[in-house]
C-alpha atoms as a PDB file:
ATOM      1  CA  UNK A   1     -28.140 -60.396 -52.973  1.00  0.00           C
ATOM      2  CA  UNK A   2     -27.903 -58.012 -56.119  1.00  0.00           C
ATOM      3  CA  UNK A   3     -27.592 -54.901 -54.107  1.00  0.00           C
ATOM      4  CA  UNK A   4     -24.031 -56.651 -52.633  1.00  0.00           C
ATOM      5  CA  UNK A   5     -22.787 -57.120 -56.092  1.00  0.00           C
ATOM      6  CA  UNK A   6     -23.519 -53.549 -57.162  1.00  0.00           C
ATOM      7  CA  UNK A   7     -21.928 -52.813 -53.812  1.00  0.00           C
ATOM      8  CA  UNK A   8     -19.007 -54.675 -54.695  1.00  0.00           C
ATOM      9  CA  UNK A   9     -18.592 -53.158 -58.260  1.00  0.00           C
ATOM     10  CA  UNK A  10     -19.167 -49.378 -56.750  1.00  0.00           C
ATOM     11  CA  UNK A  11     -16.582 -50.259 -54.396  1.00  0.00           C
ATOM     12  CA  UNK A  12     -14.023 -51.654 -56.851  1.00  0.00           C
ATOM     13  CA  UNK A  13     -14.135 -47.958 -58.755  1.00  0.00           C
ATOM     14  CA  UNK A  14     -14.373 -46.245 -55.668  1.00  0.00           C
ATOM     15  CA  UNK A  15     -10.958 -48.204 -54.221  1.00  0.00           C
ATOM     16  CA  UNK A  16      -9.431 -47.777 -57.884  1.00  0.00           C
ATOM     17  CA  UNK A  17      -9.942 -43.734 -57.704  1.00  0.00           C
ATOM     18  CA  UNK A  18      -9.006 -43.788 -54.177  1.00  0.00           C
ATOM     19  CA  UNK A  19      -5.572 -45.351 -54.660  1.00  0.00           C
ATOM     20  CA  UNK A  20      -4.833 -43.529 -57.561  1.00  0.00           C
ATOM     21  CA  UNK A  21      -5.263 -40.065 -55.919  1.00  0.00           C
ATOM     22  CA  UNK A  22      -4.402 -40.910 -52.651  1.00  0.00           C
ATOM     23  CA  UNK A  23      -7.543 -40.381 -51.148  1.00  0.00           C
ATOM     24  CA  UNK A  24      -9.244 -43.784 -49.683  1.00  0.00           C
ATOM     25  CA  UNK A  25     -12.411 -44.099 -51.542  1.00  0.00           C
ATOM     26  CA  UNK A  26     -14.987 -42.679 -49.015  1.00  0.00           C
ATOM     27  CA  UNK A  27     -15.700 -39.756 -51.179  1.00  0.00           C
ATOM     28  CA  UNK A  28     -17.606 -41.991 -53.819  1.00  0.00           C
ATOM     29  CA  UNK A  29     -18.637 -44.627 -51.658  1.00  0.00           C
ATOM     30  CA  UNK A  30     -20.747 -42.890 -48.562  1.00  0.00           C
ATOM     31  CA  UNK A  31     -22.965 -41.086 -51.749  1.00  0.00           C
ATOM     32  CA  UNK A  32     -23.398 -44.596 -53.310  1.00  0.00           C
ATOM     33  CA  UNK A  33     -24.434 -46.469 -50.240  1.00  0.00           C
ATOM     34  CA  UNK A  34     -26.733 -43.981 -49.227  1.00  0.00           C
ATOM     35  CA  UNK A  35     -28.240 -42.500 -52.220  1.00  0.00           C
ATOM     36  CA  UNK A  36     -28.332 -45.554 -54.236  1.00  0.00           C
ATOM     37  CA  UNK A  37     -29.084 -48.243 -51.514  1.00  0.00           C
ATOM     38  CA  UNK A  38     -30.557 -46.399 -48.375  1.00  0.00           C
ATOM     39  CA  UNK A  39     -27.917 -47.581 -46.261  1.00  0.00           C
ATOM     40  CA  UNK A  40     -28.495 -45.181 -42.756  1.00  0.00           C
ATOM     41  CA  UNK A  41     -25.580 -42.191 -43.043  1.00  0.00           C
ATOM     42  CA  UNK A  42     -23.636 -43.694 -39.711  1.00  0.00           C
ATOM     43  CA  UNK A  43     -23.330 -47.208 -41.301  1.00  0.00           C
ATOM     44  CA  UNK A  44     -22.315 -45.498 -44.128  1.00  0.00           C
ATOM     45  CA  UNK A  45     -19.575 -44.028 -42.654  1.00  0.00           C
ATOM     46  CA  UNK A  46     -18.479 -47.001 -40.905  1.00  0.00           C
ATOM     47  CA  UNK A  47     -18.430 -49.170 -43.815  1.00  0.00           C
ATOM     48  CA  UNK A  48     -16.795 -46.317 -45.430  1.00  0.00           C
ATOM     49  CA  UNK A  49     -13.774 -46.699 -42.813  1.00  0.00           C
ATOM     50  CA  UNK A  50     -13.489 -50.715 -43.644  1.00  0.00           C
ATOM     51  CA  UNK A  51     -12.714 -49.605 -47.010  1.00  0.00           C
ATOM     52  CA  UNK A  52     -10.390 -47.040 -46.664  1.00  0.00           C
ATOM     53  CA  UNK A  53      -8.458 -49.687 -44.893  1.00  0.00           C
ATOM     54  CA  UNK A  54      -8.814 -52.172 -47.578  1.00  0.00           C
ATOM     55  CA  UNK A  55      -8.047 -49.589 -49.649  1.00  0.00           C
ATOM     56  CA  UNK A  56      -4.877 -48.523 -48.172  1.00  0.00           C
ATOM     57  CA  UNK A  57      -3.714 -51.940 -47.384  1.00  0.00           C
ATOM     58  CA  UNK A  58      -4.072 -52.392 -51.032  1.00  0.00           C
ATOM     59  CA  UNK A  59      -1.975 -49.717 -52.485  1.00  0.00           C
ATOM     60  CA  UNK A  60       0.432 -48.951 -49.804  1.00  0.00           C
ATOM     61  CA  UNK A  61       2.353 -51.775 -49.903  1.00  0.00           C
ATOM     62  CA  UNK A  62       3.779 -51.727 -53.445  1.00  0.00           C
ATOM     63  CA  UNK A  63       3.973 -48.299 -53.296  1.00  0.00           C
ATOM     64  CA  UNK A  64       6.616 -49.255 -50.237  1.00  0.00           C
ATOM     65  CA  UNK A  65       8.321 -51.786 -52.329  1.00  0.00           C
ATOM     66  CA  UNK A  66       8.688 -48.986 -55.254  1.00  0.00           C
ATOM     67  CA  UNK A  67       9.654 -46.895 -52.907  1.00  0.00           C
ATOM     68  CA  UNK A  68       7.204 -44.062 -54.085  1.00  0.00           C
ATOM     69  CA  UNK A  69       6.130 -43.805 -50.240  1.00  0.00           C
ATOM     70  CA  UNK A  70       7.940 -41.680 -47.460  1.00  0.00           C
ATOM     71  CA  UNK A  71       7.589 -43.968 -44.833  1.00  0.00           C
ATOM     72  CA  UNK A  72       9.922 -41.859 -41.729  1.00  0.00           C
ATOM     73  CA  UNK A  73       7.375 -39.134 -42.637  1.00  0.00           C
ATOM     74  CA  UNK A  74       4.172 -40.941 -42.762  1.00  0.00           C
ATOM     75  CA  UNK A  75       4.827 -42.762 -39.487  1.00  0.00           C
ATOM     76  CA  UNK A  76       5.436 -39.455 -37.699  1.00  0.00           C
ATOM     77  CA  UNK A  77       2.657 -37.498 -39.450  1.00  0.00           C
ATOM     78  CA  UNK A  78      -0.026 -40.538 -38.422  1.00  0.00           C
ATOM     79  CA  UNK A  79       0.654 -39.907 -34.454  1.00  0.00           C
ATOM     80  CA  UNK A  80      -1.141 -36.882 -34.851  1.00  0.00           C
ATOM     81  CA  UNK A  81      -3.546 -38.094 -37.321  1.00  0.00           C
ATOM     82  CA  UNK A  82      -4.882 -41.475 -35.338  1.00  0.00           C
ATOM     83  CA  UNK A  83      -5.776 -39.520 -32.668  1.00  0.00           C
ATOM     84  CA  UNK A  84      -7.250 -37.027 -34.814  1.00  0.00           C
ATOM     85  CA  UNK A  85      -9.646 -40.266 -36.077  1.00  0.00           C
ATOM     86  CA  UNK A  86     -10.538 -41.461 -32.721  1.00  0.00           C
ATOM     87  CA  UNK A  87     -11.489 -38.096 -31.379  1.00  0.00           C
ATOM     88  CA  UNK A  88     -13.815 -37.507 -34.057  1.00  0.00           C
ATOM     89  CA  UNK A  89     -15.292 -41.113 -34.284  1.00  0.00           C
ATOM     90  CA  UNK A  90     -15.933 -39.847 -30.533  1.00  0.00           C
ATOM     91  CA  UNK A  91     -17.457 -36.674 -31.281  1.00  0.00           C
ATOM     92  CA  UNK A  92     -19.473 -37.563 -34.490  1.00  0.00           C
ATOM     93  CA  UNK A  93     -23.113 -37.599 -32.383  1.00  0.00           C
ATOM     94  CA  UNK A  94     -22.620 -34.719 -31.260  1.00  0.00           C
ATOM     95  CA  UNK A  95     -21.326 -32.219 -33.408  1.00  0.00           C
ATOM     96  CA  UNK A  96     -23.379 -29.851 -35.745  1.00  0.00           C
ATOM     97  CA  UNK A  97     -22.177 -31.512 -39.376  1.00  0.00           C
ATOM     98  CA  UNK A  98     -24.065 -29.061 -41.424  1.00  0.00           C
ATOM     99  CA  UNK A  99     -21.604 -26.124 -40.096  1.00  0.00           C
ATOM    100  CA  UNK A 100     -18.825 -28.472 -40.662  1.00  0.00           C
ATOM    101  CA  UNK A 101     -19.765 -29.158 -44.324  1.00  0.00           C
ATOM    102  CA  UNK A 102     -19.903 -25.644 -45.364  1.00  0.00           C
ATOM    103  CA  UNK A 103     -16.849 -24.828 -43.506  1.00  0.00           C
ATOM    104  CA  UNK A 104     -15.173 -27.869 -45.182  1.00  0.00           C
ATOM    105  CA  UNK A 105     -16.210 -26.710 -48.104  1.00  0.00           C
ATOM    106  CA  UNK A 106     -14.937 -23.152 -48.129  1.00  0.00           C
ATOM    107  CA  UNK A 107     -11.255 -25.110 -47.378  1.00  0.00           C
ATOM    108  CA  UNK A 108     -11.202 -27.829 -50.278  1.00  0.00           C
ATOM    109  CA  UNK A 109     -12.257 -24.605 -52.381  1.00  0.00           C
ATOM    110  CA  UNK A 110      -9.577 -23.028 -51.551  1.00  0.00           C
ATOM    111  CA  UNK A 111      -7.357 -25.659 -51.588  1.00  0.00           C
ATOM    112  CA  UNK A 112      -7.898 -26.284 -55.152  1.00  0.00           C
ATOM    113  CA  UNK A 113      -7.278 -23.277 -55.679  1.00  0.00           C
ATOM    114  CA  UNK A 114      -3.653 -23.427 -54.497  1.00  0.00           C
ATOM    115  CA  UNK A 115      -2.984 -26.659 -55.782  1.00  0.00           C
ATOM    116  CA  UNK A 116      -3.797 -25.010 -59.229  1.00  0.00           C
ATOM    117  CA  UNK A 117      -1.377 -21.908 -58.930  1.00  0.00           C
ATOM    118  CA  UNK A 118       1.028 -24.080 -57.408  1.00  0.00           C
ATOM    119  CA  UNK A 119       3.703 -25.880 -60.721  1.00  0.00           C
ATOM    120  CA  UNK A 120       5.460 -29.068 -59.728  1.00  0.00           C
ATOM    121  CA  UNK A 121       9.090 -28.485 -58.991  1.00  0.00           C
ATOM    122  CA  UNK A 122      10.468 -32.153 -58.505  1.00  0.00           C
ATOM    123  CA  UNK A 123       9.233 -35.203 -59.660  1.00  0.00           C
ATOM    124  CA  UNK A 124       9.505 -38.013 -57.258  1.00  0.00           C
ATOM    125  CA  UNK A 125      11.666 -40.786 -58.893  1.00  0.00           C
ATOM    126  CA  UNK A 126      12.891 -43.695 -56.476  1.00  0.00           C
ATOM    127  CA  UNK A 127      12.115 -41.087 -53.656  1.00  0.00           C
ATOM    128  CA  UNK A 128      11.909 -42.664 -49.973  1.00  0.00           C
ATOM    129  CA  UNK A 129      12.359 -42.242 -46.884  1.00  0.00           C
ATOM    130  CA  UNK A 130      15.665 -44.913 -46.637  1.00  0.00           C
ATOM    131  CA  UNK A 131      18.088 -42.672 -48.851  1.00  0.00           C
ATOM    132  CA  UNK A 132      18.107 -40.680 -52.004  1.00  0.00           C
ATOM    133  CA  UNK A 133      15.668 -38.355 -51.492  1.00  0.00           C
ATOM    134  CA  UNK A 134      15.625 -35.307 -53.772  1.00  0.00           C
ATOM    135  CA  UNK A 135      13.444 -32.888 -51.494  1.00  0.00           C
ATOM    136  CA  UNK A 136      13.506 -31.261 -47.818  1.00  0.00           C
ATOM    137  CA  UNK A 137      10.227 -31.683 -46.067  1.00  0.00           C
ATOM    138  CA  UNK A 138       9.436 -28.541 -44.530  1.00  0.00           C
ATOM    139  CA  UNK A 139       6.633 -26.593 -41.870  1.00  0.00           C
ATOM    140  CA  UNK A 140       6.867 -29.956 -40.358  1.00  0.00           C
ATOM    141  CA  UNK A 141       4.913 -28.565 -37.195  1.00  0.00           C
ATOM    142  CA  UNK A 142       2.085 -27.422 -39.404  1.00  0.00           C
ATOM    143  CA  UNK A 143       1.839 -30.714 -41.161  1.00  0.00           C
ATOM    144  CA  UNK A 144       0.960 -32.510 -37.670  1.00  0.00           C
ATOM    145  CA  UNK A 145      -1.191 -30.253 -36.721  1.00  0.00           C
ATOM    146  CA  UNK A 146      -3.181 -30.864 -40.308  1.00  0.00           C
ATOM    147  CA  UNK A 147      -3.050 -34.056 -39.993  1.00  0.00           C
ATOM    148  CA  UNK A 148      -4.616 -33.934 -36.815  1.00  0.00           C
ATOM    149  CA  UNK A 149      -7.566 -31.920 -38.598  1.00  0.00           C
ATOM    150  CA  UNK A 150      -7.181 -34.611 -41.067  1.00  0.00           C
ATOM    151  CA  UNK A 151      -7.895 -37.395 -38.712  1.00  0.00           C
ATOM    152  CA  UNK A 152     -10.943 -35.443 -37.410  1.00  0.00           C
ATOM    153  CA  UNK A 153     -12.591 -35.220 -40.703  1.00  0.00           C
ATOM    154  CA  UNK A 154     -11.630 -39.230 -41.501  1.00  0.00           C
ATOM    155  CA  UNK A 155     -13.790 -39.928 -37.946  1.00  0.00           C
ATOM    156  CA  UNK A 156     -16.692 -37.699 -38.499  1.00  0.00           C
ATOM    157  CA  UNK A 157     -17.192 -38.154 -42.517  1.00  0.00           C
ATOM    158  CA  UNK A 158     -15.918 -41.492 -42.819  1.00  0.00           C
ATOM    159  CA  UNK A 159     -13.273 -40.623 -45.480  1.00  0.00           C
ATOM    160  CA  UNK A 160      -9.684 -40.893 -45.417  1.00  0.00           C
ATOM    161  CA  UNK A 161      -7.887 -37.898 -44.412  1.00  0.00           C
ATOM    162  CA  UNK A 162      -5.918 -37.610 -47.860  1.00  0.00           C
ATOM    163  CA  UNK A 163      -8.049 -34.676 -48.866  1.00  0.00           C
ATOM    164  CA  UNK A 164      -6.104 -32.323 -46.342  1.00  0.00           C
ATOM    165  CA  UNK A 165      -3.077 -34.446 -46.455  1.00  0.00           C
ATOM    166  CA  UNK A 166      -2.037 -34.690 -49.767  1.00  0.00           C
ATOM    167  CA  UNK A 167      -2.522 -31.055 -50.299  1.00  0.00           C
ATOM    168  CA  UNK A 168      -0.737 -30.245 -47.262  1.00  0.00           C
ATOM    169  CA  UNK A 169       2.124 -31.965 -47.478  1.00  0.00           C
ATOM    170  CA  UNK A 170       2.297 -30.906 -51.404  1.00  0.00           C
ATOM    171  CA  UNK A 171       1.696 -26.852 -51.317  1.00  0.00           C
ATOM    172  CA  UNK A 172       3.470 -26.415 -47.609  1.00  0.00           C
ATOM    173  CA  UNK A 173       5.551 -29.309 -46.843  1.00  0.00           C
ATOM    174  CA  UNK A 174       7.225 -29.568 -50.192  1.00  0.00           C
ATOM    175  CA  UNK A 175       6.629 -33.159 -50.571  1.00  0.00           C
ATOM    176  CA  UNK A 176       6.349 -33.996 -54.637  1.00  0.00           C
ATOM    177  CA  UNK A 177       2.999 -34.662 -55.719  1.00  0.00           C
ATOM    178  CA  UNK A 178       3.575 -38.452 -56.666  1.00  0.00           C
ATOM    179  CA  UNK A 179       5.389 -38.809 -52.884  1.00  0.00           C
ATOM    180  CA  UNK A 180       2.370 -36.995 -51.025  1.00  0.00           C
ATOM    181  CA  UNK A 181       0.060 -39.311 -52.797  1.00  0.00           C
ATOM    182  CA  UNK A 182       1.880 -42.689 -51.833  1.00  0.00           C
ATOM    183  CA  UNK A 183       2.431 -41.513 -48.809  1.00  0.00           C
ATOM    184  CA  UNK A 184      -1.413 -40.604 -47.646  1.00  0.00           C
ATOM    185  CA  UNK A 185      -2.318 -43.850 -49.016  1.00  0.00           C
ATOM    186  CA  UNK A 186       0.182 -45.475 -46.555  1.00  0.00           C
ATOM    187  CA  UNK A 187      -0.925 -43.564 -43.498  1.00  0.00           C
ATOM    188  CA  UNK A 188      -4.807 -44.071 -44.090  1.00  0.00           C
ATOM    189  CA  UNK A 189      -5.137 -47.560 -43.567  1.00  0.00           C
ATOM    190  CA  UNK A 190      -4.326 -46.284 -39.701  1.00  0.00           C
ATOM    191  CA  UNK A 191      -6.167 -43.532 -39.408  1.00  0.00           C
ATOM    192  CA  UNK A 192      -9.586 -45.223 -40.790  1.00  0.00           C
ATOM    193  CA  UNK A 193      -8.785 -48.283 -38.165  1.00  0.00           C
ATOM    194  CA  UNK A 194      -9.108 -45.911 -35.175  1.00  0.00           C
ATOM    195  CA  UNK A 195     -12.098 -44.246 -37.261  1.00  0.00           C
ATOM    196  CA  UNK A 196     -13.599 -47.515 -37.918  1.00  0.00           C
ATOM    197  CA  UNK A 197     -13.332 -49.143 -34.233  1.00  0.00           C
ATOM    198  CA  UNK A 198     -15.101 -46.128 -32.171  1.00  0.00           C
ATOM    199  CA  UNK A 199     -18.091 -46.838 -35.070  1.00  0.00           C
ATOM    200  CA  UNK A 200     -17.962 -50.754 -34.726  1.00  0.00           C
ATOM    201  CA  UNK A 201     -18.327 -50.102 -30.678  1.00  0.00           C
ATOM    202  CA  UNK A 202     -21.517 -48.483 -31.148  1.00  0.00           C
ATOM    203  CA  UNK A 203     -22.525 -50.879 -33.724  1.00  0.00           C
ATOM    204  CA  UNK A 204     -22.816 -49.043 -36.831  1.00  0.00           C
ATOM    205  CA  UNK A 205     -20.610 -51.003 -39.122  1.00  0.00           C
ATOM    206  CA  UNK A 206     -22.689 -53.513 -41.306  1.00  0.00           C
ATOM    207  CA  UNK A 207     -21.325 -56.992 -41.727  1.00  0.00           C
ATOM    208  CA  UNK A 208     -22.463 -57.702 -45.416  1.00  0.00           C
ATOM    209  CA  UNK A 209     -22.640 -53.653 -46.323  1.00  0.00           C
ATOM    210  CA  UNK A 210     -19.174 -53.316 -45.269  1.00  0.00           C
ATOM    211  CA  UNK A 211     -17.564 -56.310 -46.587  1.00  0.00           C
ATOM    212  CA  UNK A 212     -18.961 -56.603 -49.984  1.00  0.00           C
ATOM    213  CA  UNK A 213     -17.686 -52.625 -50.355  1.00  0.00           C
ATOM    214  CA  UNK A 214     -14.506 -53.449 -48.827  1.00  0.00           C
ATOM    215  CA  UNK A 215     -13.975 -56.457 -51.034  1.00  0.00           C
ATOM    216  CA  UNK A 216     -14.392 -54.272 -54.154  1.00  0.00           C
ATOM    217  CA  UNK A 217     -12.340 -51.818 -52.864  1.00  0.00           C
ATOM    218  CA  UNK A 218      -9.159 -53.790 -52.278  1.00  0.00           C
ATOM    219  CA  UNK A 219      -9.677 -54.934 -55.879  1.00  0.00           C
ATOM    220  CA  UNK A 220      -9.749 -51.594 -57.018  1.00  0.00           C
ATOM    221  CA  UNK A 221      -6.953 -50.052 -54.844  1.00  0.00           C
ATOM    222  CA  UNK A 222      -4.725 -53.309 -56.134  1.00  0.00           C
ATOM    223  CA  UNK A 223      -5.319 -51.992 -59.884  1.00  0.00           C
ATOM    224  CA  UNK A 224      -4.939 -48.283 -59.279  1.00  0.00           C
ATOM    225  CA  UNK A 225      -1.919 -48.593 -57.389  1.00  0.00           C
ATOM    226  CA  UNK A 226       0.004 -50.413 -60.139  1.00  0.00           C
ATOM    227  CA  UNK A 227      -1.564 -47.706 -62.534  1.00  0.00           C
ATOM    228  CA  UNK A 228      -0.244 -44.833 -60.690  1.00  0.00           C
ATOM    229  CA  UNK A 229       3.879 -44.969 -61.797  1.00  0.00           C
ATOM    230  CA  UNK A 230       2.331 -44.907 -65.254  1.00  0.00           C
ATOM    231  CA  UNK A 231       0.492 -41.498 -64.891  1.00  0.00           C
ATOM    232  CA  UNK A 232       2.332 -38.223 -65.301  1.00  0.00           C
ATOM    233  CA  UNK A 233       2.625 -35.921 -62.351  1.00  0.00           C
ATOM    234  CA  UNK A 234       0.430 -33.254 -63.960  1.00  0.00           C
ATOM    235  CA  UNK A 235      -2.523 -35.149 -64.900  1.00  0.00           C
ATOM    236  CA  UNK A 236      -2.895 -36.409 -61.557  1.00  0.00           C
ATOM    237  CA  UNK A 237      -2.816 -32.518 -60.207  1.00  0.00           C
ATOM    238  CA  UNK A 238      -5.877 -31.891 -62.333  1.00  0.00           C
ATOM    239  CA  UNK A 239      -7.657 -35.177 -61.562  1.00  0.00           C
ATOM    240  CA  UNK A 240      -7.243 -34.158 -57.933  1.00  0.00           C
ATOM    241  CA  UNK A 241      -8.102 -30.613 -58.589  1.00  0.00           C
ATOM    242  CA  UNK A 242     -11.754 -31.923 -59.960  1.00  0.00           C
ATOM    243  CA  UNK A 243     -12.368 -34.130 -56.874  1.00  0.00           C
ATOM    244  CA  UNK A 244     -12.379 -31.410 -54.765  1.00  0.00           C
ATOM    245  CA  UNK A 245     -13.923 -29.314 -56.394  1.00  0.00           C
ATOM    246  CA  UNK A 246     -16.612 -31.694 -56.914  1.00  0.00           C
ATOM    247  CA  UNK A 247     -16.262 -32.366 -53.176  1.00  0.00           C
ATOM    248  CA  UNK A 248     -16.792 -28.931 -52.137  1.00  0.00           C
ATOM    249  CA  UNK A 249     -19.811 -29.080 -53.636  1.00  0.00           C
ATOM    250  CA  UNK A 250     -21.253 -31.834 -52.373  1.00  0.00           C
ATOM    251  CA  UNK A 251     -20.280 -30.852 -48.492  1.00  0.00           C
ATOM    252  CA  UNK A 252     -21.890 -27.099 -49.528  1.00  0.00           C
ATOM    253  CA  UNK A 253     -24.512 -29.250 -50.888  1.00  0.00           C
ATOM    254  CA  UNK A 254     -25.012 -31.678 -47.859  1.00  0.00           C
ATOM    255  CA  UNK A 255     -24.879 -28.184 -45.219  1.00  0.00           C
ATOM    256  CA  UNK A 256     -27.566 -26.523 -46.856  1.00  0.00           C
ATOM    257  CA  UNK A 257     -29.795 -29.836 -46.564  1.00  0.00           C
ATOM    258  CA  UNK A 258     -29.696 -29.789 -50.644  1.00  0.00           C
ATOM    259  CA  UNK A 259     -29.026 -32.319 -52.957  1.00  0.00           C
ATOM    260  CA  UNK A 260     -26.540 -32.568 -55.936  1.00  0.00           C
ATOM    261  CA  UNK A 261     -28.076 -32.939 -59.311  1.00  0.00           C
ATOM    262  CA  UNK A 262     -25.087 -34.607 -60.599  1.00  0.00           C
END
């Protein structure tokens, strides 16, 4: 019964970092649950996916009501996306991880270090998708076809597809940070549902394991996403920047059958 609570409090910080930068959680919880509690890597990842949801359907809907979220472009960017999820969720037996961790990690690297050269040229204040919008989205072609990729990496490591997304639609897209980040949280929720049913079909998605994370991670996505219109544009480019960079390391990490010391 303890090792729910702990599960619940992991997965309340892990929902409140994932709403804040846009990312679903996953990235903390699939280390906790398996290096802390020896839950198996699959049910991992499926319980991972319940709380990505709970984490998006957290955050994303006051982000809508604040109108932080581009909804027009979320909606068209998660076509490609949810079948991105379901066609990795398929293919997640079968394909050799370890080559996809290193190559994953070779792209968040260098994604990093774009979003670092990159300075933020509009803010987004009362930006939405209904009217006064102070930005152009651009390479819209490229941005499906990302999210697509995006959806793919939700299925197969059980995270939420914000890592490519948010970058994406930042550095190439021209989305403002702030809007990118509302808007990933919005489209998540989706993608980790098609994610999360091909793993419950095979049975990999813990009752209690995945509820007692989920649970905490609604509670944290709830705080974070009332946090987030406090935080300036800036510091959330460099709290970003360190997740994936830390994330890089951990996928190198994971590839070479190693272990993090941190």
């Amino acid at each position: 019964m303890s090792d729910y609570l702990f599960m619940l409090a992991g997965g309340t910080l892990a929902g409140l970092l994932g709403s804040i930068l846009g990312l679903g959680g996953g990235i903390l919880i699939i280390p906790m649950l398996t290096l802390v509690f020896g839950v198996p890597m699959r049910e991992a990842i499926g319980a991972s996916l319940v709380c990505v949801i709970a984490t998006s359907s957290g955050a994303a809907s006051l982000y809508v009501r604040r109108r932080l979220c581009d909804v027009r472009l979320g909606m068209t960017l998660e076509l490609a996306t949810t079948l991105g999820a379901v066609v990795g969720g398929v293919i997640a037996g079968l394909l050799n991880a370890q080559t996809l961790s290193i190559l994953f990690s070779v792209l968040l690297i260098y994604t990093a270090w774009t979003m670092l050269r990159k300075r933020e040229v509009v803010e987004s204040r009362g930006a939405s998708s209904s009217g006064g919008t102070s930005y152009k989205v651009a390479h819209l072609p490229l941005g499906m076809g990302a999210s697509f990729f995006a959806g793919n990496v939700s299925g197969l490591l059980g995270v939420g597809g914000g890592i490519v997304k948010v970058p994406v639609m930042y550095t190439m897209m021209g989305v403002p940070l702030k809007t990118a980040l509302a808007t990933s949280n919005f489209m998540i929720g989706v993608t980790a549902s098609a994610g999360a049913f091909v793993y419950f079909s095979r049975g990999e998605v813990h009752p209690l394991v995945a509820g007692s994370t989920m649970l905490g991670a609604f509670l944290g996505a709830t705080l974070g996403s009332r946090l987030l219109p406090k935080i300036r544009a800036e510091y959330l480019k460099k709290a970003f920047v360190l997740v994936l960079i830390y994330l890089s390391l951990e996928m190198l990490f994971k590839g070479l059958g190693l272990r993090l010391a941190f």
